[in-house]
Protein backbone atom coordinates (compact mmCIF):
# COMPACT_ATOMS: atom_id res chain seq x y z
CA UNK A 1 -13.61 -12.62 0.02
CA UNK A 2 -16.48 -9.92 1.27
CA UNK A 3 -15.51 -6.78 3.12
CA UNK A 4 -17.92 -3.98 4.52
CA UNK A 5 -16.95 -0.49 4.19
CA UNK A 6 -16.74 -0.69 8.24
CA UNK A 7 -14.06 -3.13 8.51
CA UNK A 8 -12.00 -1.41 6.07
CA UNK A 9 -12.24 1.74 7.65
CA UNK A 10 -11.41 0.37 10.92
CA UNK A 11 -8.24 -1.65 9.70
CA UNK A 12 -7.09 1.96 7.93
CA UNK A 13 -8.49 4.47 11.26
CA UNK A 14 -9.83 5.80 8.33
CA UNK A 15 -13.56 7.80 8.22
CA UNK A 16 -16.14 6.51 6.08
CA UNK A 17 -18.20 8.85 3.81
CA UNK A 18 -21.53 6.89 2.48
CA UNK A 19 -22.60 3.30 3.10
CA UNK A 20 -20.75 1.95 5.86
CA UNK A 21 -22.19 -1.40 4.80
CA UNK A 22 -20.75 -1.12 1.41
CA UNK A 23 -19.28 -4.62 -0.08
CA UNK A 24 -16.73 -4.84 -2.07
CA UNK A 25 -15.08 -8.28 -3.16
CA UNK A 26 -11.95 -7.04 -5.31
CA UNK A 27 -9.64 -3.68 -6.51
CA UNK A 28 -9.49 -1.65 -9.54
CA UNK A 29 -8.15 1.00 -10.99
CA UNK A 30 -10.57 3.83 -10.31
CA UNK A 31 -11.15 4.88 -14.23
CA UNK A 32 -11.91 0.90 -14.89
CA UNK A 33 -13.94 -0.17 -11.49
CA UNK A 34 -16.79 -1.69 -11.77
CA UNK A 35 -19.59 -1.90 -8.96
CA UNK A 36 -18.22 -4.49 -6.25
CA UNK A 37 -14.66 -3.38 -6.22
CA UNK A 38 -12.48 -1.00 -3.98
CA UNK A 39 -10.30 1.53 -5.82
CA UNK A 40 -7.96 4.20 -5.24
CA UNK A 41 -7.20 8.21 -5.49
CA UNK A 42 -4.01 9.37 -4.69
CA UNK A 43 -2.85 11.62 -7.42
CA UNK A 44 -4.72 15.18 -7.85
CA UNK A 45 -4.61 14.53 -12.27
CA UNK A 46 -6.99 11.86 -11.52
CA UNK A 47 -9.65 13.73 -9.65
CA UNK A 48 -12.31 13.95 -12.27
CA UNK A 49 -12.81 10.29 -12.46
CA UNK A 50 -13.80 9.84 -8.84
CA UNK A 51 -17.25 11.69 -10.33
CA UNK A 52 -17.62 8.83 -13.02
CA UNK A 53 -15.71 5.89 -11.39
CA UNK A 54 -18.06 2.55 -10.61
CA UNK A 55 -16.29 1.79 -7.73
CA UNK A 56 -18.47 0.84 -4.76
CA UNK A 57 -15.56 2.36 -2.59
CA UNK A 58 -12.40 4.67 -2.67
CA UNK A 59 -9.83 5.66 -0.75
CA UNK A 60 -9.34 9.39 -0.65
CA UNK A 61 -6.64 11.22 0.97
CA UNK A 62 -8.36 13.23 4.52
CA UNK A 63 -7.73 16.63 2.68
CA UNK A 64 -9.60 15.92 -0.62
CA UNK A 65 -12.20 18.46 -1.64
CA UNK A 66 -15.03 17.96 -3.13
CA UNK A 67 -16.35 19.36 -6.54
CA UNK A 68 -19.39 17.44 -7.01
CA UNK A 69 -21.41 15.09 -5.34
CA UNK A 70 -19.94 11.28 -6.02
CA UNK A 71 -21.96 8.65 -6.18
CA UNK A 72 -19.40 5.63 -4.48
CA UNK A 73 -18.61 5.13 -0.25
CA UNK A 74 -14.97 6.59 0.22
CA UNK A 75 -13.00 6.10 3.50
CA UNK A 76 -10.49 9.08 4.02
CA UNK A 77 -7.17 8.40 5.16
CA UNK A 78 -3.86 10.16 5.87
CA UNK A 79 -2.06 8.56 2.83
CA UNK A 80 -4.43 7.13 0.36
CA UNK A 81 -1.70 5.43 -1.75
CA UNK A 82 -0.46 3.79 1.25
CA UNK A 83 -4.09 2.52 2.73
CA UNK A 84 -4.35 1.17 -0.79
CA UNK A 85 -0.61 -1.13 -0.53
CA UNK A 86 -1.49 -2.10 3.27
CA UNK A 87 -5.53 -2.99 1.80
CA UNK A 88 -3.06 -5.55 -0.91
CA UNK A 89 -1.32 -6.96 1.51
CA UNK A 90 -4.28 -7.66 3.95
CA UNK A 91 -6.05 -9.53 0.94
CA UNK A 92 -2.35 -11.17 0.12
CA UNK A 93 -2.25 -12.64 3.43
CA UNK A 94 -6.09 -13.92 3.04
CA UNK A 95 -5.26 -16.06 -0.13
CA UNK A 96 -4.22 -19.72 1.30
CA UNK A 97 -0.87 -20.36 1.97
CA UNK A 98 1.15 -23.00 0.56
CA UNK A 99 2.48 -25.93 3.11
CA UNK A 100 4.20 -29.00 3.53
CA UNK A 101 6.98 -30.84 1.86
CA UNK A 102 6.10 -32.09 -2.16
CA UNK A 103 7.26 -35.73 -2.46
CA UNK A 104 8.97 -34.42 -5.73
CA UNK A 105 11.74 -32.46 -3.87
CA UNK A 106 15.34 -33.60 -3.25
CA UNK A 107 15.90 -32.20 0.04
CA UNK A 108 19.44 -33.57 1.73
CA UNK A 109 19.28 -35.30 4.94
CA UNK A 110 20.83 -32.97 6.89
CA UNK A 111 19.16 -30.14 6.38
CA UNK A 112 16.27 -27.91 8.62
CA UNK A 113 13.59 -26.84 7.67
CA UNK A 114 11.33 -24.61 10.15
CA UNK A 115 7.94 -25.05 10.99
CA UNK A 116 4.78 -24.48 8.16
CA UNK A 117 7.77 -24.83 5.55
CA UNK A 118 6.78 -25.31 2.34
CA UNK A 119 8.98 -26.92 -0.57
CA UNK A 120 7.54 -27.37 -4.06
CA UNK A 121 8.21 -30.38 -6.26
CA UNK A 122 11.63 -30.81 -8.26
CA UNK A 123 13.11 -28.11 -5.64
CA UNK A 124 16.83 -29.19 -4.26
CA UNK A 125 18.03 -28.09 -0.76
CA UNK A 126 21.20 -29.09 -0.11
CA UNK A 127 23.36 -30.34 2.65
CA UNK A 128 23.46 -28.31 5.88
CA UNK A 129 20.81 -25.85 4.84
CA UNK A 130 18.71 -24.01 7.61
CA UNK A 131 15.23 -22.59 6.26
CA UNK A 132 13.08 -20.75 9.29
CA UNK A 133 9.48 -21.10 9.64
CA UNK A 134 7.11 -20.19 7.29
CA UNK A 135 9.33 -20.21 4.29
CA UNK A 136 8.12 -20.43 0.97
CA UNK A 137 10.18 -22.58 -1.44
CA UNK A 138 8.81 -23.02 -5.03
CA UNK A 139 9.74 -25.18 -7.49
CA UNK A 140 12.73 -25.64 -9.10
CA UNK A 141 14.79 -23.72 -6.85
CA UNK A 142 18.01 -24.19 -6.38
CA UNK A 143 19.83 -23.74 -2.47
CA UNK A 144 23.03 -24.71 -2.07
CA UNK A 145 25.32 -26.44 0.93
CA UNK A 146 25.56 -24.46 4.17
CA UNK A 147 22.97 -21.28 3.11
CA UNK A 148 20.51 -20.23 5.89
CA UNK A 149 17.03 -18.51 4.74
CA UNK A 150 15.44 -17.23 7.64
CA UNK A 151 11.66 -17.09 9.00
CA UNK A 152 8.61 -15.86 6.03
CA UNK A 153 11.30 -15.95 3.25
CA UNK A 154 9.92 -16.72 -0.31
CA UNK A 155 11.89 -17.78 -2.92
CA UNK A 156 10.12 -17.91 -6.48
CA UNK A 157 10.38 -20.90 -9.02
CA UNK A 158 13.64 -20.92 -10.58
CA UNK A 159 15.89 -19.01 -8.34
CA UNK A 160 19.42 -20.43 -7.81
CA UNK A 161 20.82 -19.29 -4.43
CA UNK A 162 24.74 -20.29 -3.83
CA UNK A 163 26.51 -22.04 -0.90
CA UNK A 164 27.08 -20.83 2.01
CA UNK A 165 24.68 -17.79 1.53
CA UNK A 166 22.89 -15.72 4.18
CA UNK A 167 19.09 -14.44 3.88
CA UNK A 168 17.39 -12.83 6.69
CA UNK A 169 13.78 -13.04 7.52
CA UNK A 170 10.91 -11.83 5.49
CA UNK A 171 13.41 -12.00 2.17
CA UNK A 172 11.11 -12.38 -0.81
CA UNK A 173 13.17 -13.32 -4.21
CA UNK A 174 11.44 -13.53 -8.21
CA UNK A 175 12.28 -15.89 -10.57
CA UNK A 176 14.98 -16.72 -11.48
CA UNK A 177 17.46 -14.56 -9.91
CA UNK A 178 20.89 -15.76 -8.68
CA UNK A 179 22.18 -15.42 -5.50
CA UNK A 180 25.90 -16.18 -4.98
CA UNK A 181 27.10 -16.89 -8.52
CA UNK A 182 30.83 -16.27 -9.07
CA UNK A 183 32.09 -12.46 -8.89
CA UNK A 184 33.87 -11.56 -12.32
CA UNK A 185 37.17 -11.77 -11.05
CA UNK A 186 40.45 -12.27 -13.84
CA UNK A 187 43.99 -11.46 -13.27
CA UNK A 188 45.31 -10.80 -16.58
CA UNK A 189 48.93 -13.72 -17.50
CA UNK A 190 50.82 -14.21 -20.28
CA UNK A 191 50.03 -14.29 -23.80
CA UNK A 192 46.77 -12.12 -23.41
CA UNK A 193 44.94 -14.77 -21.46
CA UNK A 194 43.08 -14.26 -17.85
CA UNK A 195 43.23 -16.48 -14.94
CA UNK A 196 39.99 -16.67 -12.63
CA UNK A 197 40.44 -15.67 -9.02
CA UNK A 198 38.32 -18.36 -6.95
CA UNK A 199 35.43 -16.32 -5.13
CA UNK A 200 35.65 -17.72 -2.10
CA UNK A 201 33.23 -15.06 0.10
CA UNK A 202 29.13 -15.32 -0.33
CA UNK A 203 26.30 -13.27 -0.12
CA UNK A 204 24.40 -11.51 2.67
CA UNK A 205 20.98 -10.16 2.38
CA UNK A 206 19.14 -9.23 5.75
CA UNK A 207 15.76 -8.97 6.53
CA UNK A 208 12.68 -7.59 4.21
CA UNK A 209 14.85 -6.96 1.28
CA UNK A 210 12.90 -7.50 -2.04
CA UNK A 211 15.08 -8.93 -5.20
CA UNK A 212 12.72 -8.73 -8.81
CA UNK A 213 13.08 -11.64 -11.37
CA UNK A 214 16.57 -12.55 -13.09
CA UNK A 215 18.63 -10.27 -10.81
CA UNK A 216 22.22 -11.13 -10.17
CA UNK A 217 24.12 -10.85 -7.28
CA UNK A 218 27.53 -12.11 -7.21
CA UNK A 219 29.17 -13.49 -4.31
CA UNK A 220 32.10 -11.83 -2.81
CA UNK A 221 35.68 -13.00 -3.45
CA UNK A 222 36.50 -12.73 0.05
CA UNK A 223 34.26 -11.48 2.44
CA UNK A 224 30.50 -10.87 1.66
CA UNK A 225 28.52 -8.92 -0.50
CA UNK A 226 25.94 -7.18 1.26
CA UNK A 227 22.42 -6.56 0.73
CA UNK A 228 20.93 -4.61 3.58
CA UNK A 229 17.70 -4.56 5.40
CA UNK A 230 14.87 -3.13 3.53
CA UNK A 231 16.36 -2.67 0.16
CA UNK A 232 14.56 -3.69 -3.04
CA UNK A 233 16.07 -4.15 -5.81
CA UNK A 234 13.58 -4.71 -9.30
CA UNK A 235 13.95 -7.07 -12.57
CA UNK A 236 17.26 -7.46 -14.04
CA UNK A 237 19.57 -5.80 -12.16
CA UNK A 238 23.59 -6.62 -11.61
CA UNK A 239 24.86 -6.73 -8.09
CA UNK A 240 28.54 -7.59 -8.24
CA UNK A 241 30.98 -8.61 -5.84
CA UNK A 242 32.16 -7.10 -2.78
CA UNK A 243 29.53 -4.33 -3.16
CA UNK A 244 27.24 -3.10 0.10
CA UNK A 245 24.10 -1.52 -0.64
CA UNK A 246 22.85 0.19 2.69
CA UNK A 247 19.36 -0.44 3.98
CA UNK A 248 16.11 0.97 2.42
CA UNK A 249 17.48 2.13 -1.10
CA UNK A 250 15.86 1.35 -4.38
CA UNK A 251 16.76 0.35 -7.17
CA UNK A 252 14.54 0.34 -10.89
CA UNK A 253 15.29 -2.14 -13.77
CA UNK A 254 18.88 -3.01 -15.77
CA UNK A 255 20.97 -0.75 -12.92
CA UNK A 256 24.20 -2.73 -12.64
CA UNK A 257 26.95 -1.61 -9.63
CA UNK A 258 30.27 -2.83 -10.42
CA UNK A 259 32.58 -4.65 -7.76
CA UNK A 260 33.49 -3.33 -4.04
CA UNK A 261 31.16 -0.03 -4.32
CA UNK A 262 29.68 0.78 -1.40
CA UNK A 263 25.88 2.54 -1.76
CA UNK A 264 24.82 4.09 1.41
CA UNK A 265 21.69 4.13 2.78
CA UNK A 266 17.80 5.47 1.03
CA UNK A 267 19.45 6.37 -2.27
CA UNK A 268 16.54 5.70 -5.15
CA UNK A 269 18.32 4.73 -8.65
CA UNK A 270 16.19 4.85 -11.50
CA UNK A 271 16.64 2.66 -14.65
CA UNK A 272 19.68 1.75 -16.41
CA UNK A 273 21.94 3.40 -14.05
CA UNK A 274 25.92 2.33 -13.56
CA UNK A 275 28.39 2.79 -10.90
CA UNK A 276 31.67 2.13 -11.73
CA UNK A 277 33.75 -0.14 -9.03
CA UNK A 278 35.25 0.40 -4.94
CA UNK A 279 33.49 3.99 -5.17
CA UNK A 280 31.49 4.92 -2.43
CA UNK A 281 27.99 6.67 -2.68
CA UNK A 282 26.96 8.76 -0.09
CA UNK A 283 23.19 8.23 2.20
CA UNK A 284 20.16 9.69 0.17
CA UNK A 285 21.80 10.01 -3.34
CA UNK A 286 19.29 10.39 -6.01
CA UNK A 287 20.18 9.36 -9.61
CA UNK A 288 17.57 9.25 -12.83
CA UNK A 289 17.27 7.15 -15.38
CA UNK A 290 20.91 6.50 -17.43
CA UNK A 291 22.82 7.83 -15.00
CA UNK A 292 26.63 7.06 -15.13
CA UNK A 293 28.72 7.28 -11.98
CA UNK A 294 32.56 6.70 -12.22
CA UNK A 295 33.72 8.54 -8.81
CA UNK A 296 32.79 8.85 -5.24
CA UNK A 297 29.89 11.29 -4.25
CA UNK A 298 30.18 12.46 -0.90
CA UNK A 299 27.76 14.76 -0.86
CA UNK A 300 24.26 12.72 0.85
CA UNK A 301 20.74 13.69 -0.47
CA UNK A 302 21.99 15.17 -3.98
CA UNK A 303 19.88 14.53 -6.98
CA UNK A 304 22.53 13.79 -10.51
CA UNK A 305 21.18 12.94 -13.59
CA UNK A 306 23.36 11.88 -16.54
CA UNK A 307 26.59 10.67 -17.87
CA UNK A 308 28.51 10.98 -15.84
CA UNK A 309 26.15 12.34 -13.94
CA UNK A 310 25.98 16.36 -12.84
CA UNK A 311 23.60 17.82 -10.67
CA UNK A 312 20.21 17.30 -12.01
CA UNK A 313 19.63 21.61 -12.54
CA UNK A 314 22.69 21.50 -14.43
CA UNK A 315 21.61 18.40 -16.41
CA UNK A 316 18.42 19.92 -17.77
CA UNK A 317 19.90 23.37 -18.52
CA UNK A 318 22.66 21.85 -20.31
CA UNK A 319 19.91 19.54 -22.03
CA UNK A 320 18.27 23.11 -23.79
CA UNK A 321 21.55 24.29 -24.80
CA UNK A 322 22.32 20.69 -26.21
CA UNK A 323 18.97 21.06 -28.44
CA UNK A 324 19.52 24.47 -29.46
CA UNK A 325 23.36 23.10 -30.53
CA UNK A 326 22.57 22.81 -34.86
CA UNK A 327 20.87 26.57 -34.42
CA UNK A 328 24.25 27.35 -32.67
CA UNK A 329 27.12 25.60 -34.59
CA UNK A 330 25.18 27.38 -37.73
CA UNK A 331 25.76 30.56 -35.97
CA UNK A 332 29.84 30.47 -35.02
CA UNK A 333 29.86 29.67 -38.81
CA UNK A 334 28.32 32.03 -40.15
CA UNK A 335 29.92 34.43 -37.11
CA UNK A 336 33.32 33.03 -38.54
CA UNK A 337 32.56 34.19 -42.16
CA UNK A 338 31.75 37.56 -40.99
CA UNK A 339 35.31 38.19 -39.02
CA UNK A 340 37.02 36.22 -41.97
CA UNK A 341 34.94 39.13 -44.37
CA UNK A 342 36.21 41.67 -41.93
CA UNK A 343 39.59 40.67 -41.92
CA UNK A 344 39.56 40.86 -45.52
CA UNK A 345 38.83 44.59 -46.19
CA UNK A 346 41.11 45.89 -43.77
């Protein structure tokens, strides 16, 4: 699809500098536009190419000076990066929609589904489930007895979602993630074996969380596990049971909480970070990258990096001193042979 410089602007209340009849008919990264498409600056390192770029338009932030003269239309906004995202989604929603029911689906008799559903072939809903309105089911998903999915949902091919769970609306799941699987409960018996505690709770996640591809999240063993509004949560990451994570925090690739923690609200984990079990994490916490967490933090809006993680200042003073430790170690030694020495001739 076409859009003119002028209806871009006005969707963003942006202000247009150039051609206000500009076309453009796709996006780009501003170093590899070409003429036609809409690009991008947000981040002050990638100034220079708005001189060079192909672009037919950018987004600029309002404050951006210029060096040069530039040869594309850009539309100033109050938060280029964001224009950009709400731009995506404008020309998501343009794209046609999937409806209707395939013949290839097993849906059980007594389930609902809302208005402008759609259900892909070799999908299976089972008995009792509610799906609201607009809900996109693709195929070869998996729903189980009793689960609700509310209005706009869209689950991705090849996500299994337990009994007797509860999504919200606007709930948007990748493939193959699993909602509702057993929580990894054993009581240790006799003669070194384990018997399995039945999980008899289920997963809640409210409305316009975001779940990446092959994430697990088990199902409470009594109870729910909790998934609150806003959060989203990327590829591969491990929910487990019992655990609430409070709405709007974030969550990058292979993090893994263990059972009954309790993350509070806007915390941003970065990659590969664990959280040991029925801990509690305080509103805002920060962690990078690798960062191991085996107690409570109390303390909301702190930034730890680490494991187990300190305060991220600490961390990266520590982190000099760690890679000045071979220059050191040779120092106490040869500090050690000196006193020995001195010992010596007394």
């Amino acid at each position: 699809m076409e859009f003119k410089a002028q209806i871009i602007a006005a969707f963003l209340n942006g202000e247009i500098e150039g051609d206000a009849d500009a076309t453009v008919t796709t996006v780009a990264k501003i170093e590899e536009a070409t003429p036609g498409t809409l690009a991008f600056l947000a981040n002050p390192k990638y100034n220079h190419y708005l001189y060079t770029t192909k672009a037919t338009i950018v987004l600029v932030n309002k404050d951006l000076q210029l060096e040069q003269p530039v040869s594309c239309t850009l539309i100033r906004v109050a938060d280029a990066y964001a224009a950009f995202a709400s731009l995506l989604e404008l020309y998501q929603n343009t794209k046609q929609q999937k409806v209707g029911i395939s013949t290839q689906a097993c849906i059980e008799q007594s389930a609902k589904l809302g208005e402008d559903a759609y259900v892909g072939p070799f999908a299976y809903i089972g008995e009792n489930v509610t799906i609201g309105k607009n809900a996109k089911i693709y195929p070869h998903v998996y729903i189980g007895d009793n689960t609700v999915i509310g209005d706009n949902a869209t689950i991705y091919s090849g996500v299994k979602i337990y009994h007797e769970c509860v999504l919200g609306n606007n709930v948007t799941i990748h493939a193959s993630s699993v909602i509702g699987a057993d929580g990894f409960g054993f009581a240790p018996s006799a003669a070194n074996q384990y018997k399995k505690i039945p999980q008899i709770g289920n997963v809640v996640i409210e409305d316009y969380v975001e779940i990446g591809a092959n994430a697990c999240i088990d199902r409470a063993t009594m109870g729910s596990t909790i998934i609150r509004k806003g959060v989203k949560l990327d590829n591969l990451i491990q929910v487990a049971h019992n655990v609430e994570v409070g709405e709007n925090t974030v969550m990058a690739a292979q993090s893994g909480i263990a059972g009954s923690t309790k993350v509070g609200a806007n915390c941003m984990f970065g990659g590969q970070v664990g959280i040991a079990g029925h801990i509690t994490i305080a509103n805002g916490v920060k962690l990078a990258a690798q960062t191991g967490i085996g107690n409570s933090l109390k303390v909301e809006d702190q930034i730890l990096m680490g494991a187990p993680g300190i305060d991220i200042r600490n961390f990266q003073k520590s982190t000099i001193v760690f890679k000045n430790l071979p220059d050191l170690a040779k120092q106490v030694s040869e500090l050690k042979k000196e006193i020995a020495a001195l010992k010596a001739n007394k």
